[in-house]
PDB file of N, CA and C in Angstrom:
ATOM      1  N   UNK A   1     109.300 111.183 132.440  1.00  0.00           N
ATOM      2  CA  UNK A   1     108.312 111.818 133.297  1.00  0.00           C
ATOM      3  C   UNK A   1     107.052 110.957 133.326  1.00  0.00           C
ATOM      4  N   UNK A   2     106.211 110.711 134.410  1.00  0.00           N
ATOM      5  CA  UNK A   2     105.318 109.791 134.997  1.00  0.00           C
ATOM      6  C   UNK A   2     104.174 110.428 134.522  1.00  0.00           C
ATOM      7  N   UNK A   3     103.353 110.271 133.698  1.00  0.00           N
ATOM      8  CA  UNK A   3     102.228 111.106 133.777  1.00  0.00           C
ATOM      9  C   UNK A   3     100.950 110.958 134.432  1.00  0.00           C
ATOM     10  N   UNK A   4     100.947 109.207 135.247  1.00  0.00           N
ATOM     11  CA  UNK A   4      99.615 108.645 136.267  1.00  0.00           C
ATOM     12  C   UNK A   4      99.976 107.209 135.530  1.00  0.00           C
ATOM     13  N   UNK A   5      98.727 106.877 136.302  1.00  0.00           N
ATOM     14  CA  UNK A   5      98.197 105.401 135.930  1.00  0.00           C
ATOM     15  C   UNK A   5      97.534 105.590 134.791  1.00  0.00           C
ATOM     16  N   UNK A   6      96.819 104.308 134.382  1.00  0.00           N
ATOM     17  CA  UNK A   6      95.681 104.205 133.365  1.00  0.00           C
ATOM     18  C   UNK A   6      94.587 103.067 133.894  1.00  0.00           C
ATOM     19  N   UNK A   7      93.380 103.510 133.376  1.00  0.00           N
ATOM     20  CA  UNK A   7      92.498 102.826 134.002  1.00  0.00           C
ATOM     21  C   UNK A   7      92.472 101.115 134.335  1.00  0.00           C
ATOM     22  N   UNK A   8      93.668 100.760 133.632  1.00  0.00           N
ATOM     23  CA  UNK A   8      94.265  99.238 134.048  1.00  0.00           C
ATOM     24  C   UNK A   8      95.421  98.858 134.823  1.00  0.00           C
ATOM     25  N   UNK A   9      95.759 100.481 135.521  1.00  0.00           N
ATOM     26  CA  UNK A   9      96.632 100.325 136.299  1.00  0.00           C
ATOM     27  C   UNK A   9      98.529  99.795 135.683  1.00  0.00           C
ATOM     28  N   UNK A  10      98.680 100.268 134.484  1.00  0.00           N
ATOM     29  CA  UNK A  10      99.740 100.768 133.544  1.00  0.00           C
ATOM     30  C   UNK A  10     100.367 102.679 133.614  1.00  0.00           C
ATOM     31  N   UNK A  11     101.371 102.166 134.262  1.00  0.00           N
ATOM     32  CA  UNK A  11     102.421 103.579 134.724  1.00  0.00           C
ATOM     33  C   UNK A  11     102.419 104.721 133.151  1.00  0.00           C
ATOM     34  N   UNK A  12     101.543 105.276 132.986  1.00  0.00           N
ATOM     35  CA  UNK A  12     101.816 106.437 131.637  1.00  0.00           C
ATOM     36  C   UNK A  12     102.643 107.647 131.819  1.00  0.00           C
ATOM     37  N   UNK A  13     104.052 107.252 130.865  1.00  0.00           N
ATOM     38  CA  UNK A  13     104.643 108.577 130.791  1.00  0.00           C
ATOM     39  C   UNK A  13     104.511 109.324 129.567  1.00  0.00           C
ATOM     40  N   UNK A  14     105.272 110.548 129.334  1.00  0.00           N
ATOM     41  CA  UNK A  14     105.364 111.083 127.965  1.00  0.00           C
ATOM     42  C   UNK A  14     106.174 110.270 126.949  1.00  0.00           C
ATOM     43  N   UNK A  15     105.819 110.805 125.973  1.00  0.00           N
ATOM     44  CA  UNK A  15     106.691 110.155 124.493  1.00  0.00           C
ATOM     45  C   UNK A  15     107.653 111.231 124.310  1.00  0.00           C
ATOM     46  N   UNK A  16     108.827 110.994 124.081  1.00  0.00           N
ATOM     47  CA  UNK A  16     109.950 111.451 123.830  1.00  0.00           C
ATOM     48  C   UNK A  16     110.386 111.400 122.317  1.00  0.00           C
ATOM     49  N   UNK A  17     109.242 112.854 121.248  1.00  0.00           N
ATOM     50  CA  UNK A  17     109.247 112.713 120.354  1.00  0.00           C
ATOM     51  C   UNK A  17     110.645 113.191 119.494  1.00  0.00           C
ATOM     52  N   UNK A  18     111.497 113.505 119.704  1.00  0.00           N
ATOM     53  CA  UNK A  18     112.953 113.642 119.134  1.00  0.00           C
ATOM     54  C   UNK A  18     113.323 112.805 119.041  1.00  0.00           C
ATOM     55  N   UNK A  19     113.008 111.296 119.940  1.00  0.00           N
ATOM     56  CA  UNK A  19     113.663 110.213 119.463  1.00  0.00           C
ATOM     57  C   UNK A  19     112.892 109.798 118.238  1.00  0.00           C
ATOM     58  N   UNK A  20     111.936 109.738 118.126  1.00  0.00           N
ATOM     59  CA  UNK A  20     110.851 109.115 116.723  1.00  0.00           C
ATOM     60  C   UNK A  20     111.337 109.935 115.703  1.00  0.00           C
ATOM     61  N   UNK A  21     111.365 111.233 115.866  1.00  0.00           N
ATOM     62  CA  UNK A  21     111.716 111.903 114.848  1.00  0.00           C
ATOM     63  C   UNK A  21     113.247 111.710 114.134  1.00  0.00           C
ATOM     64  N   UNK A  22     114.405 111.355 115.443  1.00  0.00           N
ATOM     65  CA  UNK A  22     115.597 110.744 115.130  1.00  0.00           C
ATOM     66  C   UNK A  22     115.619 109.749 114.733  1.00  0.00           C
ATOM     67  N   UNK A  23     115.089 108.236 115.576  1.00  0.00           N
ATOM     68  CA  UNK A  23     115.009 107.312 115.160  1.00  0.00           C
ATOM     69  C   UNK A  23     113.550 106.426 115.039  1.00  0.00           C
ATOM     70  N   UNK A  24     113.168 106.725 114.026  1.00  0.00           N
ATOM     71  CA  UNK A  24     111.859 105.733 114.077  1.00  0.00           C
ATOM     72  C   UNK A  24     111.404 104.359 113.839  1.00  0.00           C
ATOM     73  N   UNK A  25     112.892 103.909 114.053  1.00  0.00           N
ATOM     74  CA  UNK A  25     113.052 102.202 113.841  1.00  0.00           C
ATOM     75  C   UNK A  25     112.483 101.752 111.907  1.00  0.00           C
ATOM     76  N   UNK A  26     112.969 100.392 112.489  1.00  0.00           N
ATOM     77  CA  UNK A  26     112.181 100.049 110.925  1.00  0.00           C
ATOM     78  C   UNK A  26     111.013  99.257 110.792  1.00  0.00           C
ATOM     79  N   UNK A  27     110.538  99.094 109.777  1.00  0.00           N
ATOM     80  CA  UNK A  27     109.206  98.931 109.308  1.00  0.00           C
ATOM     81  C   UNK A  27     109.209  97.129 109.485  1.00  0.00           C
ATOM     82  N   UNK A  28     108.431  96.921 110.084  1.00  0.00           N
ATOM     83  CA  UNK A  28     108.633  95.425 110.670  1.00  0.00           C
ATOM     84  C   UNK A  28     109.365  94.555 111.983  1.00  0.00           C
ATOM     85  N   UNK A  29     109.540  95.429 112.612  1.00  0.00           N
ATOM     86  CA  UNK A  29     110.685  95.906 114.096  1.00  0.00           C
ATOM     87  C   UNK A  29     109.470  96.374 115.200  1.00  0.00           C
ATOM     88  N   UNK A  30     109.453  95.865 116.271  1.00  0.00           N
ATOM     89  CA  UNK A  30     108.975  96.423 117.306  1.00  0.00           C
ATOM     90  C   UNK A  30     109.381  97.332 117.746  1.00  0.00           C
ATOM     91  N   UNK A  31     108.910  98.712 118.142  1.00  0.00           N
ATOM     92  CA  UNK A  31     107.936  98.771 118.283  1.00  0.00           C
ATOM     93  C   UNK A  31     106.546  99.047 117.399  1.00  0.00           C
ATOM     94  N   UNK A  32     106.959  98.664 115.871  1.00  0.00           N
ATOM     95  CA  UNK A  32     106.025  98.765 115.021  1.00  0.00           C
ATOM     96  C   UNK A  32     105.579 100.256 114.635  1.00  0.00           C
ATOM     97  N   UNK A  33     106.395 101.420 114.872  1.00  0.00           N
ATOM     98  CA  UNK A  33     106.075 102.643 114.633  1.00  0.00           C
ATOM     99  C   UNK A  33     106.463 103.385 113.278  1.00  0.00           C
ATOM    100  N   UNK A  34     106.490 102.302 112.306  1.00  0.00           N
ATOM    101  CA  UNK A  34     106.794 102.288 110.547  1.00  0.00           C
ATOM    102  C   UNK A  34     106.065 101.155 110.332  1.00  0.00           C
ATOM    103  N   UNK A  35     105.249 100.666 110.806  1.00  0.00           N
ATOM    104  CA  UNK A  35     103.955  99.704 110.017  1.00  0.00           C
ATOM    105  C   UNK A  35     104.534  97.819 110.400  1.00  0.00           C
ATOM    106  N   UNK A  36     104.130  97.145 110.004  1.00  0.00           N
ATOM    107  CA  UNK A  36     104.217  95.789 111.031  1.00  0.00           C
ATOM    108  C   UNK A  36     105.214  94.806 109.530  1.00  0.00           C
ATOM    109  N   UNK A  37     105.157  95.745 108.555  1.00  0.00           N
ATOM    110  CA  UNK A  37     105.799  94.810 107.365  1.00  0.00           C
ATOM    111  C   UNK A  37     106.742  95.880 106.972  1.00  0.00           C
ATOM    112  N   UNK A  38     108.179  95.194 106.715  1.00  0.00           N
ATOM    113  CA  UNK A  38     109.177  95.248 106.543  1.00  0.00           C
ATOM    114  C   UNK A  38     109.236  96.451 105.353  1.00  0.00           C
ATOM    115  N   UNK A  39     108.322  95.963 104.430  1.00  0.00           N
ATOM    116  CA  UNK A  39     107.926  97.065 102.822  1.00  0.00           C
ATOM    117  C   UNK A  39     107.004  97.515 103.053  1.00  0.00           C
ATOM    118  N   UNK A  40     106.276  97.537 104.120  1.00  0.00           N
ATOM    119  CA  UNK A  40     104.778  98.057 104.273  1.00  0.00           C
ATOM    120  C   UNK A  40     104.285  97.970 102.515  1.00  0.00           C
ATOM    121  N   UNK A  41     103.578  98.453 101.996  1.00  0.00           N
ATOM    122  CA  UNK A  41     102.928  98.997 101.198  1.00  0.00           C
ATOM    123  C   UNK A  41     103.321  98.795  99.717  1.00  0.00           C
ATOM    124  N   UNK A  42     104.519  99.116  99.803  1.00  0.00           N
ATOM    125  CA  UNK A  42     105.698  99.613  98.810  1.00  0.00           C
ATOM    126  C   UNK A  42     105.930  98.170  97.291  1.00  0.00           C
ATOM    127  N   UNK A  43     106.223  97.051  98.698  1.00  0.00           N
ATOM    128  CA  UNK A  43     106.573  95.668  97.908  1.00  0.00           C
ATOM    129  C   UNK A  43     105.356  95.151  98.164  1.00  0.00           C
ATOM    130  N   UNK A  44     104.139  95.003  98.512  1.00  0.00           N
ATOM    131  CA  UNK A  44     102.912  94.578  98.609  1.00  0.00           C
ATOM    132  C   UNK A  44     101.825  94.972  98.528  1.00  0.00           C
ATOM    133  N   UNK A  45     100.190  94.967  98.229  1.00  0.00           N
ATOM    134  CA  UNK A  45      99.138  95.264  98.149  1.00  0.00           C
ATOM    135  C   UNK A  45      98.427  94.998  99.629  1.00  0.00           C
ATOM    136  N   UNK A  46      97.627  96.065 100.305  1.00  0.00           N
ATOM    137  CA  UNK A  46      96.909  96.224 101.214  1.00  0.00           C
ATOM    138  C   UNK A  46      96.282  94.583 101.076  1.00  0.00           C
ATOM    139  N   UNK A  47      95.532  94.250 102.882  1.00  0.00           N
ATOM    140  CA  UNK A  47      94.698  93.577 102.634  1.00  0.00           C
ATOM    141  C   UNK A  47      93.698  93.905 102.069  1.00  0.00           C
ATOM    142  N   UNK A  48      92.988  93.029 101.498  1.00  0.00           N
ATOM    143  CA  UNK A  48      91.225  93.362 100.776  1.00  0.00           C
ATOM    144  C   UNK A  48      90.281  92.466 101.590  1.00  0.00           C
ATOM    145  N   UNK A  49      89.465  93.262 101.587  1.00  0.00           N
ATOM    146  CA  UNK A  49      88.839  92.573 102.662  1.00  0.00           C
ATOM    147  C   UNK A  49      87.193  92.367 101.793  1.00  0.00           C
ATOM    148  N   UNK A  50      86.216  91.577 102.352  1.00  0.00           N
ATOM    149  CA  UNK A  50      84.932  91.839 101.979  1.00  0.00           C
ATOM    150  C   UNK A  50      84.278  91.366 103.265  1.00  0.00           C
ATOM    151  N   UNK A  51      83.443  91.976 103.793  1.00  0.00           N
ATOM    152  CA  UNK A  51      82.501  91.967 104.741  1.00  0.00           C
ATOM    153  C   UNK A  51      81.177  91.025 103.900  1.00  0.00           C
ATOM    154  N   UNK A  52      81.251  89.151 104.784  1.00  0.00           N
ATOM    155  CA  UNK A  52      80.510  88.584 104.573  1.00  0.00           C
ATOM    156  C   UNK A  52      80.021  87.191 105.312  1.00  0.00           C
ATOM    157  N   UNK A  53      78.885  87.528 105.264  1.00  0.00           N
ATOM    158  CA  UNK A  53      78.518  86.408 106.169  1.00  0.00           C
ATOM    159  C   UNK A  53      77.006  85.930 105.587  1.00  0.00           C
ATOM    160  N   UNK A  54      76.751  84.592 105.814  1.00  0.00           N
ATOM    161  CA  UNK A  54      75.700  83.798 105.263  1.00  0.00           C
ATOM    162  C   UNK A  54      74.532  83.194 106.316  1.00  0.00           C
ATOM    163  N   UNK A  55      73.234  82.489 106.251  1.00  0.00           N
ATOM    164  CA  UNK A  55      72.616  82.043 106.945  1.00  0.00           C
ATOM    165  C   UNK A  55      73.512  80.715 107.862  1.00  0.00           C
ATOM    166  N   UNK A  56      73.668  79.979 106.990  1.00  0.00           N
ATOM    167  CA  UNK A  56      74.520  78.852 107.693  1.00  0.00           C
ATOM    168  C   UNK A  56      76.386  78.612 107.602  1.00  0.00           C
ATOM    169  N   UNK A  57      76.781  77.848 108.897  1.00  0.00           N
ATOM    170  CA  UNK A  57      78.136  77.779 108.443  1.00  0.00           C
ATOM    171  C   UNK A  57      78.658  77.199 107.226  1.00  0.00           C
ATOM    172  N   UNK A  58      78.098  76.577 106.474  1.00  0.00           N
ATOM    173  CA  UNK A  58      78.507  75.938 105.696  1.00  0.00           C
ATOM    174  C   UNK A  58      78.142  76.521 104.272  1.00  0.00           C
ATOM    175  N   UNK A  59      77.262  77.956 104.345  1.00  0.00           N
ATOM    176  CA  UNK A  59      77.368  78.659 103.355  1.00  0.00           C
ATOM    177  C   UNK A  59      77.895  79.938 103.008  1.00  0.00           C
ATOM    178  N   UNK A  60      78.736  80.202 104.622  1.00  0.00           N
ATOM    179  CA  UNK A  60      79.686  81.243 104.848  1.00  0.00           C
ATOM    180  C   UNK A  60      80.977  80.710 104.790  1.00  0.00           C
ATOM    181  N   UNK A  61      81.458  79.426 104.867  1.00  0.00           N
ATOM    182  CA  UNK A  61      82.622  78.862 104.838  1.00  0.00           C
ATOM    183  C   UNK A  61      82.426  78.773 102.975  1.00  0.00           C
ATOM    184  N   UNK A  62      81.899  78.115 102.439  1.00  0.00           N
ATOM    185  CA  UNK A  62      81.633  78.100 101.138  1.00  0.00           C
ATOM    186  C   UNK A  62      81.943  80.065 100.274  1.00  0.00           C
ATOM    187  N   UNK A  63      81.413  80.686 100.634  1.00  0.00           N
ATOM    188  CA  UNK A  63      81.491  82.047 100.365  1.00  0.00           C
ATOM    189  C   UNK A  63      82.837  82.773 100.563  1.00  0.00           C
ATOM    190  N   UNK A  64      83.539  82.191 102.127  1.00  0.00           N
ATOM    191  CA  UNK A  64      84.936  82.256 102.160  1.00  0.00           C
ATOM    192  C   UNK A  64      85.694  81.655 101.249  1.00  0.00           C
ATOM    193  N   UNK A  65      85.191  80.905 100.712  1.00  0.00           N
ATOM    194  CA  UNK A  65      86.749  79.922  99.973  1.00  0.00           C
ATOM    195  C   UNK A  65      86.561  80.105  98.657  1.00  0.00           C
ATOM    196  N   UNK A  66      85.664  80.683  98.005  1.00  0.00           N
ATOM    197  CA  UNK A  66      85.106  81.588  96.828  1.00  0.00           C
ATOM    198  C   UNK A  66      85.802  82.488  96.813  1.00  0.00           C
ATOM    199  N   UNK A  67      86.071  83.901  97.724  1.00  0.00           N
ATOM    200  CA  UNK A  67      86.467  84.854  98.032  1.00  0.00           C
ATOM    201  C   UNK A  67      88.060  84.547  98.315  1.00  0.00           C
ATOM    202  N   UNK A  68      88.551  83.768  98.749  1.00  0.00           N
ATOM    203  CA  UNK A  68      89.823  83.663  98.755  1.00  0.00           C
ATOM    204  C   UNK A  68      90.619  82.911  97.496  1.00  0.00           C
ATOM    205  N   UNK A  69      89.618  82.225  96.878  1.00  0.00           N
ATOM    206  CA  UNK A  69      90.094  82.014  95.474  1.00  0.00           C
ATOM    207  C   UNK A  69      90.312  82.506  94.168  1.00  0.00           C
ATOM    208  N   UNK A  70      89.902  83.854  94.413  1.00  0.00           N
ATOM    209  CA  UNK A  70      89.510  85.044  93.729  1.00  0.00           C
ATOM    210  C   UNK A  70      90.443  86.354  94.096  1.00  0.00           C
ATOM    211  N   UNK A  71      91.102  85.737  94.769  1.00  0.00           N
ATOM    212  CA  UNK A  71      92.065  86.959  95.128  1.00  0.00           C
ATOM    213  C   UNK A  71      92.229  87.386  96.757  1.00  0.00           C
ATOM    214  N   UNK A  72      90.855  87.047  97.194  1.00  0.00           N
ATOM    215  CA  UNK A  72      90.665  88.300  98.857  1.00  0.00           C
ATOM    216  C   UNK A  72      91.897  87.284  99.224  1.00  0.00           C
ATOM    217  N   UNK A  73      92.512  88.745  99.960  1.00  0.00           N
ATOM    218  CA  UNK A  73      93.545  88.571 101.347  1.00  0.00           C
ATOM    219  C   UNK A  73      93.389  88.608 102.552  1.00  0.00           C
ATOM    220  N   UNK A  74      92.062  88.128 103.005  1.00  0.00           N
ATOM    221  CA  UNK A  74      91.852  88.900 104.213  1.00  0.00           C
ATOM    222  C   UNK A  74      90.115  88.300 104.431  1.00  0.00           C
ATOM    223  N   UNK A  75      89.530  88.336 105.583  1.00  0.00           N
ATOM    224  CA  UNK A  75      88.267  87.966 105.525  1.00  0.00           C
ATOM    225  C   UNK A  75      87.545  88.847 106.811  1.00  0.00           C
ATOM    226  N   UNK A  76      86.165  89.334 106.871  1.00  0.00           N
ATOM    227  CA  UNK A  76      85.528  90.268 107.351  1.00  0.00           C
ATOM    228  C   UNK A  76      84.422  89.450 107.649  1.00  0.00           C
ATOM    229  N   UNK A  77      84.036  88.702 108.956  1.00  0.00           N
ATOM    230  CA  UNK A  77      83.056  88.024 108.974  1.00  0.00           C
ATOM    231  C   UNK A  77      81.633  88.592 109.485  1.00  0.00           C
ATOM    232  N   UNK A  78      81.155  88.164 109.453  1.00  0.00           N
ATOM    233  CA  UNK A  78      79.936  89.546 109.383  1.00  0.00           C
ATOM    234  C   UNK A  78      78.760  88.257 111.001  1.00  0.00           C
ATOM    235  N   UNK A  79      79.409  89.001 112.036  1.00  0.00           N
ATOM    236  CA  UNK A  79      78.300  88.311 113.031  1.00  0.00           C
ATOM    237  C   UNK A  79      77.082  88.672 112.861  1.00  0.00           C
ATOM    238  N   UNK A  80      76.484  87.850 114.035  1.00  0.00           N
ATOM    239  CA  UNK A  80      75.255  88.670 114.385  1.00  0.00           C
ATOM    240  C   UNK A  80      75.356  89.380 115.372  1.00  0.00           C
ATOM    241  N   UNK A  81      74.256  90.678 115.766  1.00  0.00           N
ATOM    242  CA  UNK A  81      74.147  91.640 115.651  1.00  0.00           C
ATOM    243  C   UNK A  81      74.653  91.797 117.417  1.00  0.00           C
ATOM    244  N   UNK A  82      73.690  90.465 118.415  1.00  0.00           N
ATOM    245  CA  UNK A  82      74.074  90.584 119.573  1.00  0.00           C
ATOM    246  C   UNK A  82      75.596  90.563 120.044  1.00  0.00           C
ATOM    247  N   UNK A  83      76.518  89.833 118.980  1.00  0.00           N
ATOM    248  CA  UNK A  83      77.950  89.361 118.942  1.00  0.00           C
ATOM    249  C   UNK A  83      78.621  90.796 118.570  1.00  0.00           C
ATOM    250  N   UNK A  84      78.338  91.372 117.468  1.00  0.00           N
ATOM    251  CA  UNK A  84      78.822  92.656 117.510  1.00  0.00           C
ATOM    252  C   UNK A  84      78.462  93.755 118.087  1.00  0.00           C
ATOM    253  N   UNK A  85      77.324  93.650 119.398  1.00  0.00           N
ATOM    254  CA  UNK A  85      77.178  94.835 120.399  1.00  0.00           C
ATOM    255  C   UNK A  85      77.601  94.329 121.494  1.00  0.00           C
ATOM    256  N   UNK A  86      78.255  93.160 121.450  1.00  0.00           N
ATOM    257  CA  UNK A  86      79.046  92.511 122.870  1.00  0.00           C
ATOM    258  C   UNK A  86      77.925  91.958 123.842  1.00  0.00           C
ATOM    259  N   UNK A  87      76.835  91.435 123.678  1.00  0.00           N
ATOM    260  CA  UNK A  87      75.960  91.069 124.032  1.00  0.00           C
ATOM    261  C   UNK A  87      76.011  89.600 124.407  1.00  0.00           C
ATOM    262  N   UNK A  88      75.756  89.235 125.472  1.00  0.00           N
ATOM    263  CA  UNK A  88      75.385  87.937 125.483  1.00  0.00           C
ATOM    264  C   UNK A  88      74.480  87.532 124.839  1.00  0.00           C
ATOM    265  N   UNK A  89      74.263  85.668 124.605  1.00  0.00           N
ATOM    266  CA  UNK A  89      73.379  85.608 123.847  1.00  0.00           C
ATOM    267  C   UNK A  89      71.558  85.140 124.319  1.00  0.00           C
ATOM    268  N   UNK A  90      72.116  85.682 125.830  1.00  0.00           N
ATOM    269  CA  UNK A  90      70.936  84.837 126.519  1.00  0.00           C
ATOM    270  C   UNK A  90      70.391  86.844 127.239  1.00  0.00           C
ATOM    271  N   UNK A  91      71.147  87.682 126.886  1.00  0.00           N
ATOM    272  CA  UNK A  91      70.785  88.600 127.167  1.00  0.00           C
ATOM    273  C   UNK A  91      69.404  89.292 126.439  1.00  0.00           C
ATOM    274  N   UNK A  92      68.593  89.672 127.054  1.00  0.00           N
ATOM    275  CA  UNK A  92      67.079  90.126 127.023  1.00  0.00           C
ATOM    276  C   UNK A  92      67.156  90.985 125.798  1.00  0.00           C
ATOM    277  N   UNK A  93      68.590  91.631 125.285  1.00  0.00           N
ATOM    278  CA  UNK A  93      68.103  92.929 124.572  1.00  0.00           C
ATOM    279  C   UNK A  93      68.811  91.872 123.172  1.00  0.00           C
ATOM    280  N   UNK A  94      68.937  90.454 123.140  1.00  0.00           N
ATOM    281  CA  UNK A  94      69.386  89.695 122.164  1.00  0.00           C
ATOM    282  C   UNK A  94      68.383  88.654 121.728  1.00  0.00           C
ATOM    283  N   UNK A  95      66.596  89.400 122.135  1.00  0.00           N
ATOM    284  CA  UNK A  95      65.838  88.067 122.165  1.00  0.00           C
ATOM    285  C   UNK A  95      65.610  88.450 120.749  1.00  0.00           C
ATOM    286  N   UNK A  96      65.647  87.160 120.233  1.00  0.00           N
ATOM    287  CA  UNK A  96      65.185  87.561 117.834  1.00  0.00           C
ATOM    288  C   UNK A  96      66.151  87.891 117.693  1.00  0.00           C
ATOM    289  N   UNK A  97      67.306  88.053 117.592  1.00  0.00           N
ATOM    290  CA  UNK A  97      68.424  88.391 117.189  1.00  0.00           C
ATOM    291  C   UNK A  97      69.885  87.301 116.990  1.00  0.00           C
ATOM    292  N   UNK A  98      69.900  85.957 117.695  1.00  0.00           N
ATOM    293  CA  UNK A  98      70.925  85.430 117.996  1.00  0.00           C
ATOM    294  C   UNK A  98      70.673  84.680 116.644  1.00  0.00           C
ATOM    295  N   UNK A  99      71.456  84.431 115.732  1.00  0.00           N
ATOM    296  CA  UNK A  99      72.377  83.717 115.096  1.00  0.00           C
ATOM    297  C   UNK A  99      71.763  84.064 113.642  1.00  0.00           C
ATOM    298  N   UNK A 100      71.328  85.478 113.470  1.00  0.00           N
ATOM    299  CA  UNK A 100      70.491  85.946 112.401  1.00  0.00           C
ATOM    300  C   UNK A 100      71.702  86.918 111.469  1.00  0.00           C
TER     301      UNK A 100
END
């Protein structure tokens, strides 16, 4: 059953939850509806992440390779502020703000 478009112009129907409930594929299998790894969880540890970022590249790349030598699986880079409100950087509401 068709349920419309979507605002990108993608045909949305219903989910046909008896099949998920019958078959919910496996864990590492597209369509990924048991997690994207094979053991999810089970045979492995979550990523770890740390949210970090430095004045210069070369003391956030330094801070990365600290952090990954130490265990992190995973890295959380911490922009600036106009980059994480989707802002350009020449945009008016990004003046004092770009690369801070």
């Amino acid at each position: 059953m068709v349920l419309g478009m979507s605002p990108l112009g993608i045909s949305m129907s219903t989910i046909d939850a008896s099949d998920y409930a019958s078959n919910p594929g496996s864990s590492g299998d597209p369509p990924y509806r048991r997690g994207i790894h094979p053991g999810m969880y089970a045979d492995r540890l979550w990523t770890m992440r740390q949210y970090a970022g430095f004045s210069s590249p070369s003391e956030t790349n330094s801070r990365f390779r600290r952090l990954l030598e130490n265990g992190q699986t995973g890295l959380s880079v911490a922009f600036d502020l106009p980059t994480q409100l989707g802002l350009d950087s020449d945009d008016p509401l990004s003046s004092g703000e770009v690369g801070r």
